[in-house]
C-alpha atoms as a PDB file:
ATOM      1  CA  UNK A   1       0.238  -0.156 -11.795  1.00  0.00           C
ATOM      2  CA  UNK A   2      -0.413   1.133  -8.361  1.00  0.00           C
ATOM      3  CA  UNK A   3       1.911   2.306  -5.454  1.00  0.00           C
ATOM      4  CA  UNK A   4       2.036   3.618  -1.576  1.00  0.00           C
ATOM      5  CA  UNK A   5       2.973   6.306  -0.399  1.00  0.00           C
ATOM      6  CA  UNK A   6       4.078   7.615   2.938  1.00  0.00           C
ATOM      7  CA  UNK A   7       5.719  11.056   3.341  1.00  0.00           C
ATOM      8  CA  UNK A   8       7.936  10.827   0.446  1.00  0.00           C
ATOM      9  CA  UNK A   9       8.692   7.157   0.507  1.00  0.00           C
ATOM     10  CA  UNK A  10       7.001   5.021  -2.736  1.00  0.00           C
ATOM     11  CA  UNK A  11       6.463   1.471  -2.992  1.00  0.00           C
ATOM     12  CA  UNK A  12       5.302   0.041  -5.819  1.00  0.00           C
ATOM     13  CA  UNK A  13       2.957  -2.304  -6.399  1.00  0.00           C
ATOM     14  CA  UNK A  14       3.973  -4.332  -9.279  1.00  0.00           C
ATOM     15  CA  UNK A  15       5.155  -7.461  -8.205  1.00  0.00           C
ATOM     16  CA  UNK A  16       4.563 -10.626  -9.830  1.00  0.00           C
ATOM     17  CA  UNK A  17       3.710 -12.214  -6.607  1.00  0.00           C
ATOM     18  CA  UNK A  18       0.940 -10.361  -6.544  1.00  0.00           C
ATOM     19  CA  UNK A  19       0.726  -9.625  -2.689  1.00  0.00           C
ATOM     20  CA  UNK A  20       2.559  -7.131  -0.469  1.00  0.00           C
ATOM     21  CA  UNK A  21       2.674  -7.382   3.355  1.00  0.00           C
ATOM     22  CA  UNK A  22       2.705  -4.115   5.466  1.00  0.00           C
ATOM     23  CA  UNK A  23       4.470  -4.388   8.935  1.00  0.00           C
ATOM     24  CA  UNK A  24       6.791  -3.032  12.021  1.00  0.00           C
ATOM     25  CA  UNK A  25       9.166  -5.778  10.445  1.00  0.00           C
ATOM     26  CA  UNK A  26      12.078  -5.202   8.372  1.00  0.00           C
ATOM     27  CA  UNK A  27      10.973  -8.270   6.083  1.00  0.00           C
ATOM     28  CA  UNK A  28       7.809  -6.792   4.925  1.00  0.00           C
ATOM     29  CA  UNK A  29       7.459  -5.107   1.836  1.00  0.00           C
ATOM     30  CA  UNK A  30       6.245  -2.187   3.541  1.00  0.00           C
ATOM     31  CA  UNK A  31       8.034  -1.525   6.520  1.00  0.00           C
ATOM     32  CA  UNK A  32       6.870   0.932   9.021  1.00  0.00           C
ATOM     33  CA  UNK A  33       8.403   2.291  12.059  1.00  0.00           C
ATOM     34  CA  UNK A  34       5.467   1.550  15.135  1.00  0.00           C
ATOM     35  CA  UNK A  35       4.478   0.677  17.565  1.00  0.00           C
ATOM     36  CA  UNK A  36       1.486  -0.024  17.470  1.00  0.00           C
ATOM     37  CA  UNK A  37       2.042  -1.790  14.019  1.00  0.00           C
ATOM     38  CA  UNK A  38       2.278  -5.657  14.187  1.00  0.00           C
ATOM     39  CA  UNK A  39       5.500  -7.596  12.736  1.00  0.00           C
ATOM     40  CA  UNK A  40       2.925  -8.563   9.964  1.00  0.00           C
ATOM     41  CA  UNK A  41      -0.110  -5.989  10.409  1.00  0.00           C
ATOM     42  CA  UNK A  42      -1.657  -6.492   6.795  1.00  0.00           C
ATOM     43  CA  UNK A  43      -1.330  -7.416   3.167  1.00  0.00           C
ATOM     44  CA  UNK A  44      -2.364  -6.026   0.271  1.00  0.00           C
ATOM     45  CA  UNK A  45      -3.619  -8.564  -2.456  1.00  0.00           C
ATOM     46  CA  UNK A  46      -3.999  -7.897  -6.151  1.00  0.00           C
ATOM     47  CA  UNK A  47      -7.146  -9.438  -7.370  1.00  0.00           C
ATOM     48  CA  UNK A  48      -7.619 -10.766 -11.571  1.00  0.00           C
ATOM     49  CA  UNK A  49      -9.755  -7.864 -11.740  1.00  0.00           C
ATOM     50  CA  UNK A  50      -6.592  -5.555 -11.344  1.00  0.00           C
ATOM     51  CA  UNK A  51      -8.759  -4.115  -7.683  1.00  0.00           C
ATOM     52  CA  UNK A  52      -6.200  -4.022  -4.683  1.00  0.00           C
ATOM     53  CA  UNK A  53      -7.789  -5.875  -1.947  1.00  0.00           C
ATOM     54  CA  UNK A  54      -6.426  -4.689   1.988  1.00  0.00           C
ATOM     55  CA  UNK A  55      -6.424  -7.157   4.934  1.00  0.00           C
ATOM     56  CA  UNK A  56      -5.834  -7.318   8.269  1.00  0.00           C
ATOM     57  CA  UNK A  57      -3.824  -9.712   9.394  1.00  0.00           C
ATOM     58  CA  UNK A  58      -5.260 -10.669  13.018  1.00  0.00           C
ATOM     59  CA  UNK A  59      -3.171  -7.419  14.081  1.00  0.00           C
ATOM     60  CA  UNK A  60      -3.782  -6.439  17.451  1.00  0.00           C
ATOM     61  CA  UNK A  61      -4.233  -2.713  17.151  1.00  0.00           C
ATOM     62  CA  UNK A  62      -6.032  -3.490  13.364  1.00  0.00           C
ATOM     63  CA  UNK A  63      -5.962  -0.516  10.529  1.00  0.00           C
ATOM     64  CA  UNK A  64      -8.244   2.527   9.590  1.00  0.00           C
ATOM     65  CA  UNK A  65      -8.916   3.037   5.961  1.00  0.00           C
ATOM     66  CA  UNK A  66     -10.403   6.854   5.764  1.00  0.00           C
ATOM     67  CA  UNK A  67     -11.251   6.855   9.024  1.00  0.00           C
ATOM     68  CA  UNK A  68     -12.943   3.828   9.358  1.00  0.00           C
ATOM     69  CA  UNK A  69     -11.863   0.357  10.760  1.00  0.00           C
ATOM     70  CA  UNK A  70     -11.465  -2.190   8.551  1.00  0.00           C
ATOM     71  CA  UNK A  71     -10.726  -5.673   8.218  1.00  0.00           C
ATOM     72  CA  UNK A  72     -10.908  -6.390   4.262  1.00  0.00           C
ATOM     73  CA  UNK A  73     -11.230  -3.407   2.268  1.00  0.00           C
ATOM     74  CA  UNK A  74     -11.213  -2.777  -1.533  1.00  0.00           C
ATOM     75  CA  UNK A  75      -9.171   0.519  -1.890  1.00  0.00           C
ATOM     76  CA  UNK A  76      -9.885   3.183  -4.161  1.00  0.00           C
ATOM     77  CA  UNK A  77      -7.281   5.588  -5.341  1.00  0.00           C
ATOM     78  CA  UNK A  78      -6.322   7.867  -2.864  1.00  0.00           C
ATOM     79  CA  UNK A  79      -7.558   5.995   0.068  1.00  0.00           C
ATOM     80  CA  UNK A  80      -5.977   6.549   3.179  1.00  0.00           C
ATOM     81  CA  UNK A  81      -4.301   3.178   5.453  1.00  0.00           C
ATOM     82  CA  UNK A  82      -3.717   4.081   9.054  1.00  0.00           C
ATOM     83  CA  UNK A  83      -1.664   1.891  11.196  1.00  0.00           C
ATOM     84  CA  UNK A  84      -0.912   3.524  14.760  1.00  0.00           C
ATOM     85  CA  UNK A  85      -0.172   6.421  13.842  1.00  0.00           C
ATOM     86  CA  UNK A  86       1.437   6.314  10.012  1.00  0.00           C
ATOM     87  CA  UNK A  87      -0.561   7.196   7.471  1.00  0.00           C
ATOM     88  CA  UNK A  88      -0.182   5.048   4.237  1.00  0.00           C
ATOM     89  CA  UNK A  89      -1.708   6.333   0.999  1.00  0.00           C
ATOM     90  CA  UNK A  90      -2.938   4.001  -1.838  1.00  0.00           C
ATOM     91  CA  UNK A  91      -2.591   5.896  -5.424  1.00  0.00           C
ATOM     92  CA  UNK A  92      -3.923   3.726  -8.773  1.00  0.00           C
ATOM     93  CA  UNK A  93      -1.896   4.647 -12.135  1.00  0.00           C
ATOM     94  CA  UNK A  94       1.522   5.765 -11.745  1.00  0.00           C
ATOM     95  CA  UNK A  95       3.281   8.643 -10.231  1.00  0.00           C
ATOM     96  CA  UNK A  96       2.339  12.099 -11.697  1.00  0.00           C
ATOM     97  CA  UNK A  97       6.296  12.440 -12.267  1.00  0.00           C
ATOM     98  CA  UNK A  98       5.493   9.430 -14.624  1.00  0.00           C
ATOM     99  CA  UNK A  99       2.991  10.507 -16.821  1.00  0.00           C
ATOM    100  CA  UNK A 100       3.822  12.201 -20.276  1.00  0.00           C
ATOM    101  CA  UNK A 101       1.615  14.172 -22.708  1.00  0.00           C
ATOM    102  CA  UNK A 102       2.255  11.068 -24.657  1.00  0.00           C
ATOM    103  CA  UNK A 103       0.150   9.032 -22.523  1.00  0.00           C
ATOM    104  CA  UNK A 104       1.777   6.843 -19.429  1.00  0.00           C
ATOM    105  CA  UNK A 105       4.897   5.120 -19.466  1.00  0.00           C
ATOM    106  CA  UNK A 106       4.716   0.985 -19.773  1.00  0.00           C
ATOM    107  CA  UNK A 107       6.681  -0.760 -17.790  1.00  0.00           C
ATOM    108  CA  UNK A 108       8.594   2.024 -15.346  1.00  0.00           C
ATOM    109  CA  UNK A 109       8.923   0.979 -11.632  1.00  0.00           C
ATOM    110  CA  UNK A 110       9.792   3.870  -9.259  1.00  0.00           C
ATOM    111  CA  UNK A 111      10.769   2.737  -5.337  1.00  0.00           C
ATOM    112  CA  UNK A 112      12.711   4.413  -2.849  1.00  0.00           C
ATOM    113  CA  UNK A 113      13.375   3.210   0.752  1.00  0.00           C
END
């Protein structure tokens, strides 16, 4: 499992779609409050491999990941997405508040808006 984070909002990533769209529009999975973010700015796509893959959308503005510009990008726990100026942050695994001494728990979701 994998999840976003911005501030203290968390979106997970466990749909069985397998694809989550980040944008200024309220119909996007992620939905983030810019300007400079497109109505659709990017997706992120889950590959077989269980890898996230990040894409740019043909935004106008187009996304940072760490600093850098990107237009396709395979993200790595803890890598940072910057649209305008909100920072997204990709985690792999679940939330810390999620994990036991027992191992991880199978099957939780955790999402607040």
């Amino acid at each position: 499992m994998a999840y976003l984070t911005i501030g203290d909002q968390v979106f997970s990533l466990n749909k069985t779609e397998c694809r989550y769209t980040i944008g200024r529009h309220n119909s996007c999975d992620v939905s983030i409050n810019s300007l400079y973010a497109s109505r659709q700015h990017a997706k992120i796509q889950e590959c077989v491999d269980g890898h996230h893959l990040l894409v740019d959308v043909s935004s106008r503005n187009g996304l940072f990941v760490n600093g850098k510009k990107a237009k396709l990008w395979t993200l790595a726990n803890r890598d940072v997405i910057t649209i305008g100026s909100v920072n997204i942050v990709f985690h792999a695994g679940l939330p810390e508040h999620m994990e036991s001494n027992f191992g991880t728990i199978s099957g939780a979701k955790y999402e607040t808006t």
